[in-house]
Protein backbone atom coordinates (compact mmCIF):
# COMPACT_ATOMS: atom_id res chain seq x y z
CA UNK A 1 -7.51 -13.50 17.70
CA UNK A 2 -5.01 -11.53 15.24
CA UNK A 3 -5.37 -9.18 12.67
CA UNK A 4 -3.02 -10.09 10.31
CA UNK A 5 -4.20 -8.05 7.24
CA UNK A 6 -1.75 -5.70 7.59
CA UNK A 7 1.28 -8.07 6.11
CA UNK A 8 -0.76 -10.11 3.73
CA UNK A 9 -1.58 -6.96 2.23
CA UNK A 10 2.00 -5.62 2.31
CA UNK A 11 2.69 -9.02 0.59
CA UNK A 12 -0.32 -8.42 -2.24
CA UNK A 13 1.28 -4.95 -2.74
CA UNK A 14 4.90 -6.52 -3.38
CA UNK A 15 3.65 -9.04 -5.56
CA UNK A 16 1.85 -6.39 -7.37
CA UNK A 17 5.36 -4.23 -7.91
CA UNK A 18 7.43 -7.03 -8.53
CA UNK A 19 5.12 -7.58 -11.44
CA UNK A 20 4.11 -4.31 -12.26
CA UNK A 21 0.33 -5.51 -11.90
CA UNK A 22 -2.63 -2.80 -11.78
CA UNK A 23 -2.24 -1.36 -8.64
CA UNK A 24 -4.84 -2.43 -5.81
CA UNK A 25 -5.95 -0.09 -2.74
CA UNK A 26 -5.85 -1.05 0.99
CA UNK A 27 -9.26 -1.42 1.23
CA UNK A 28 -10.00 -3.82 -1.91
CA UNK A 29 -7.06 -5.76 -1.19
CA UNK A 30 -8.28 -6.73 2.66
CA UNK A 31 -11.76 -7.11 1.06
CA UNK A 32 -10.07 -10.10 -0.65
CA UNK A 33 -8.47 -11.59 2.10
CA UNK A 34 -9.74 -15.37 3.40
CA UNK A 35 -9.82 -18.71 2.03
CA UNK A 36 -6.47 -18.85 1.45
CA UNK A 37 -3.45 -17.47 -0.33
CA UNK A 38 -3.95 -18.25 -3.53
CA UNK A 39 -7.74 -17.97 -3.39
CA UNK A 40 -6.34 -13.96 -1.86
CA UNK A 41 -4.00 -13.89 -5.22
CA UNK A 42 -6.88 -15.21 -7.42
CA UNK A 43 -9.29 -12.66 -5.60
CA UNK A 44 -6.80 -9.70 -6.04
CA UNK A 45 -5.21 -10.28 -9.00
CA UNK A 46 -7.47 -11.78 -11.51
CA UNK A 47 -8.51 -15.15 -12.17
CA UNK A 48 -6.61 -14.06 -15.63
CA UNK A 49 -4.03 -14.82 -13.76
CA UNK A 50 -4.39 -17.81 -12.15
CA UNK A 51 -1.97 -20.45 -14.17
CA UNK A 52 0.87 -17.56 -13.64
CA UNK A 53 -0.33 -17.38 -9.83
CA UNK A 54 0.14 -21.89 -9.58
CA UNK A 55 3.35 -21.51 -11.08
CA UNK A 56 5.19 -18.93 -9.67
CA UNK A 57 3.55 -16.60 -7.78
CA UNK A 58 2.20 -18.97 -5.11
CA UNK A 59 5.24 -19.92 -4.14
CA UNK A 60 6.56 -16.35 -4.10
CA UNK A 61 3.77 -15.01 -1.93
CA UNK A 62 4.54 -17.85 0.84
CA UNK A 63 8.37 -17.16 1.12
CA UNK A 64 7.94 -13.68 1.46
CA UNK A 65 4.89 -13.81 3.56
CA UNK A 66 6.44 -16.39 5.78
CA UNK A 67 9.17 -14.03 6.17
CA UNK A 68 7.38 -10.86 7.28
CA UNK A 69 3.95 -12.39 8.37
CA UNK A 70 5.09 -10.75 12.05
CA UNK A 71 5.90 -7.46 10.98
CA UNK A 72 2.71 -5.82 11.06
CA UNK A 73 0.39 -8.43 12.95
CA UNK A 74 -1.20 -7.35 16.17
CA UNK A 75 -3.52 -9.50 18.98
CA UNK A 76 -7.24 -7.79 19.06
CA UNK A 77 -7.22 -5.94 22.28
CA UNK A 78 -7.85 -8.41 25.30
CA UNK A 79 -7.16 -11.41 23.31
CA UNK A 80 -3.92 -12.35 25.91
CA UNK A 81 -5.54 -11.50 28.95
CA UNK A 82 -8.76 -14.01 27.69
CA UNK A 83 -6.46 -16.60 27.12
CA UNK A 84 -4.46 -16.32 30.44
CA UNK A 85 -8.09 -16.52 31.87
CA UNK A 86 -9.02 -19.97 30.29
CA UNK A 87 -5.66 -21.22 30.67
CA UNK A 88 -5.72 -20.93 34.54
CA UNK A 89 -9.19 -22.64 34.78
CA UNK A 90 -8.03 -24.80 32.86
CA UNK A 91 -9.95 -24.80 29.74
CA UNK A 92 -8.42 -26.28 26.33
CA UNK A 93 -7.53 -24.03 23.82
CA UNK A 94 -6.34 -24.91 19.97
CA UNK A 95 -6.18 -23.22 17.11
CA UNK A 96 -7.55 -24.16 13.68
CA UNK A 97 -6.69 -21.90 10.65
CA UNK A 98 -6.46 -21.40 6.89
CA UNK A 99 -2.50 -20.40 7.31
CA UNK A 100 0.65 -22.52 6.45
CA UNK A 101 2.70 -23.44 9.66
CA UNK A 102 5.53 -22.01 9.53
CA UNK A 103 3.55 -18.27 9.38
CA UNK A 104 0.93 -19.21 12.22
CA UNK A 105 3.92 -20.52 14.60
CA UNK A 106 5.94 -17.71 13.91
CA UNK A 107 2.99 -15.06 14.45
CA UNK A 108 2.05 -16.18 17.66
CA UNK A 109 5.45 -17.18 19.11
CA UNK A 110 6.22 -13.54 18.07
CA UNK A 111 2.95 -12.22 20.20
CA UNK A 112 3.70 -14.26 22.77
CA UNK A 113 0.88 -16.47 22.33
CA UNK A 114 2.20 -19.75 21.08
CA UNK A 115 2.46 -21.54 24.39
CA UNK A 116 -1.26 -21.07 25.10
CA UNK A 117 -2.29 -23.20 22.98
CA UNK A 118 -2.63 -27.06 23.15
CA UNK A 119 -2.36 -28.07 19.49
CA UNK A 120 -2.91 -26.03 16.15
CA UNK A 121 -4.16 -27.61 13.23
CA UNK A 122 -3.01 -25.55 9.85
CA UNK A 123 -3.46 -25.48 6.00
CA UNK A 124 -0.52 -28.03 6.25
CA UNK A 125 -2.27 -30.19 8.49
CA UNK A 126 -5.13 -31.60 7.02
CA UNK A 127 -6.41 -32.46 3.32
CA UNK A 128 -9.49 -30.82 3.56
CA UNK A 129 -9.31 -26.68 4.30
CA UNK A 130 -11.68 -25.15 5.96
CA UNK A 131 -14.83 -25.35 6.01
CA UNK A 132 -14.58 -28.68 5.48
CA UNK A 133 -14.79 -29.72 9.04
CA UNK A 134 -11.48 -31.83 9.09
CA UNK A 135 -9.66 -29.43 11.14
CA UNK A 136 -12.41 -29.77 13.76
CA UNK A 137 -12.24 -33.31 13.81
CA UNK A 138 -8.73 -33.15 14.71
CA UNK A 139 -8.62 -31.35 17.37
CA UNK A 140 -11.69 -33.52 18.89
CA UNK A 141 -9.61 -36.42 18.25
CA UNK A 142 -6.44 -34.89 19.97
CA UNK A 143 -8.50 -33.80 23.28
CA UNK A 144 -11.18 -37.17 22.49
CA UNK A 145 -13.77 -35.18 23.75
CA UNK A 146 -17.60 -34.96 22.66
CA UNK A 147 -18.73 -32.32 19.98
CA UNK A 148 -20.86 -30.77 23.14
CA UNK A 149 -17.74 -30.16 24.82
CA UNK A 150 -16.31 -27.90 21.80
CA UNK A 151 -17.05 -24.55 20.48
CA UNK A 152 -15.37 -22.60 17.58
CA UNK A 153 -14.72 -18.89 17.91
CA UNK A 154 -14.53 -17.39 14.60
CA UNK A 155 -15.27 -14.31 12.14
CA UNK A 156 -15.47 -14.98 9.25
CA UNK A 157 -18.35 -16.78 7.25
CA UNK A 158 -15.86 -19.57 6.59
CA UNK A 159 -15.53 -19.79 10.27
CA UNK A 160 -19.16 -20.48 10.93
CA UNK A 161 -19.43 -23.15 7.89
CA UNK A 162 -16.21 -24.97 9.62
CA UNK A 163 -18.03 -25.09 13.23
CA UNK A 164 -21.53 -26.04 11.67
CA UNK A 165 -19.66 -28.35 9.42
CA UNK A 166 -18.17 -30.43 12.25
CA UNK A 167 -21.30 -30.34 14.16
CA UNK A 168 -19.99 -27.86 17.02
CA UNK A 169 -21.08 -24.64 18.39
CA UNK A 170 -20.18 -21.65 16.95
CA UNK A 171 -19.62 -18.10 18.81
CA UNK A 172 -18.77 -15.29 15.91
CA UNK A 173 -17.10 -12.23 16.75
CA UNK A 174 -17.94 -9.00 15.23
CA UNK A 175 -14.16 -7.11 15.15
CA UNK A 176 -12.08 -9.21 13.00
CA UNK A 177 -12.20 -9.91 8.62
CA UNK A 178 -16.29 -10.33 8.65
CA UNK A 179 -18.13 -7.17 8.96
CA UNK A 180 -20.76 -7.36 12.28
CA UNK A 181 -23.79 -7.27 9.58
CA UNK A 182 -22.59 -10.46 8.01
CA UNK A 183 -21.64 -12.27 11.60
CA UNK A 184 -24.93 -11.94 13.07
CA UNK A 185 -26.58 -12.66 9.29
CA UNK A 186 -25.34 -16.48 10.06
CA UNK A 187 -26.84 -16.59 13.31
CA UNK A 188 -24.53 -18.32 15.17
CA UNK A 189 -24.91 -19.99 18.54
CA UNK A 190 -23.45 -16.62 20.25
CA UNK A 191 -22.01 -13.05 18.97
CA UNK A 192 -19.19 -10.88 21.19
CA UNK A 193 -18.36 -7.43 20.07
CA UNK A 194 -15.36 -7.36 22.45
CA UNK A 195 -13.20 -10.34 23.14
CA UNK A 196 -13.52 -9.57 26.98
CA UNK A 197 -17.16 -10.62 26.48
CA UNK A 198 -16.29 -14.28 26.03
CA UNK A 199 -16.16 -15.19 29.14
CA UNK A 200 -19.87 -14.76 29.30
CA UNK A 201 -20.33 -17.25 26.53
CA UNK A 202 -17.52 -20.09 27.58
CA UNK A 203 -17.48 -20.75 31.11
């Protein structure tokens, strides 16, 4: 839906001054980015690193990503018009996602996309991350609707594991973090190179 590599990776590279750390390229830096902050600090930084990333950094990369998490962040191109689309028909829309709360509100009420959305379940939110399947199950339990009626859109392996997981349907897109190679490697239920093409796959 966004692509918000841009300001975690202006994050990585502040963390990476303010410490004086090897510096890390663009590239390698979004190559690291899912799972979760500190599994992106872990990733990016060293595992060398890891007791100094639980005990300070952490907590430094969240302020200061919470911060500027809008700065950079952009909607994939047709992602507003799509939701406008389901939203008059009146289809359900929620949001599941690896991100604290405070960053995923603030992203999408900056994009205008907050008030699409029904309910959004965050790292905050449950016990179990993705792709344990918890996040799924609340937002089933919020609607109380039947795993047939539900279907995750996602790009990311971690995506797919989180819909299969929870027992749902799973439509991967090739344009976001996962490379198209790896999406259709999972063979999920559907695949859409453009988000305009969803409306083919949820009616």
């Amino acid at each position: 839906m966004v692509d918000s590599c841009p300001d975690i990776i202006e994050t990585i590279k502040y963390i990476i001054e303010r410490y004086s750390f090897e510096q890390k390229d663009d590239a390698f830096i979004r190559s690291c980015i899912g799972g979760g902050a500190r599994n992106v600090l872990i990733k990016t930084l060293g595992k060398d690193k890891e007791i100094l990333i639980d005990q300070e950094i952490l907590p430094l990369f969240i302020d200061y990503y919470t911060k500027n998490c809008d700065k950079k962040t952009y909607a994939y191109a047709g992602v507003e018009e799509v939701l406008d689309y389901y939203k008059h028909v009146g289809k359900a829309l929620s949001v599941a996602t690896f991100k604290i709360r405070s960053a995923t509100e603030k992203i999408l009420k900056t994009l205008k996309l907050y008030d699409y959305f029904d309910i959004l379940v965050t790292a905050d939110d449950v016990k179990n991350p993705k792709p344990h399947p918890d996040c799924i199950h609340s937002i089933l339990s919020y609607y109380n609707c039947r795993k047939t009626q539900a279907i995750l859109i996602g790009d990311t392996k971690t995506d797919y594991l989180t819909g299969t997981n929870a027992g749902i349907d799973v439509c991967g897109v090739t344009f976001g973090y996962g490379s198209p190679e790896d999406v259709r490697s999972l063979s999920p239920t559907y695949v859409i190179d453009r988000m305009e093409e969803l409306e083919k796959v949820v009616l």
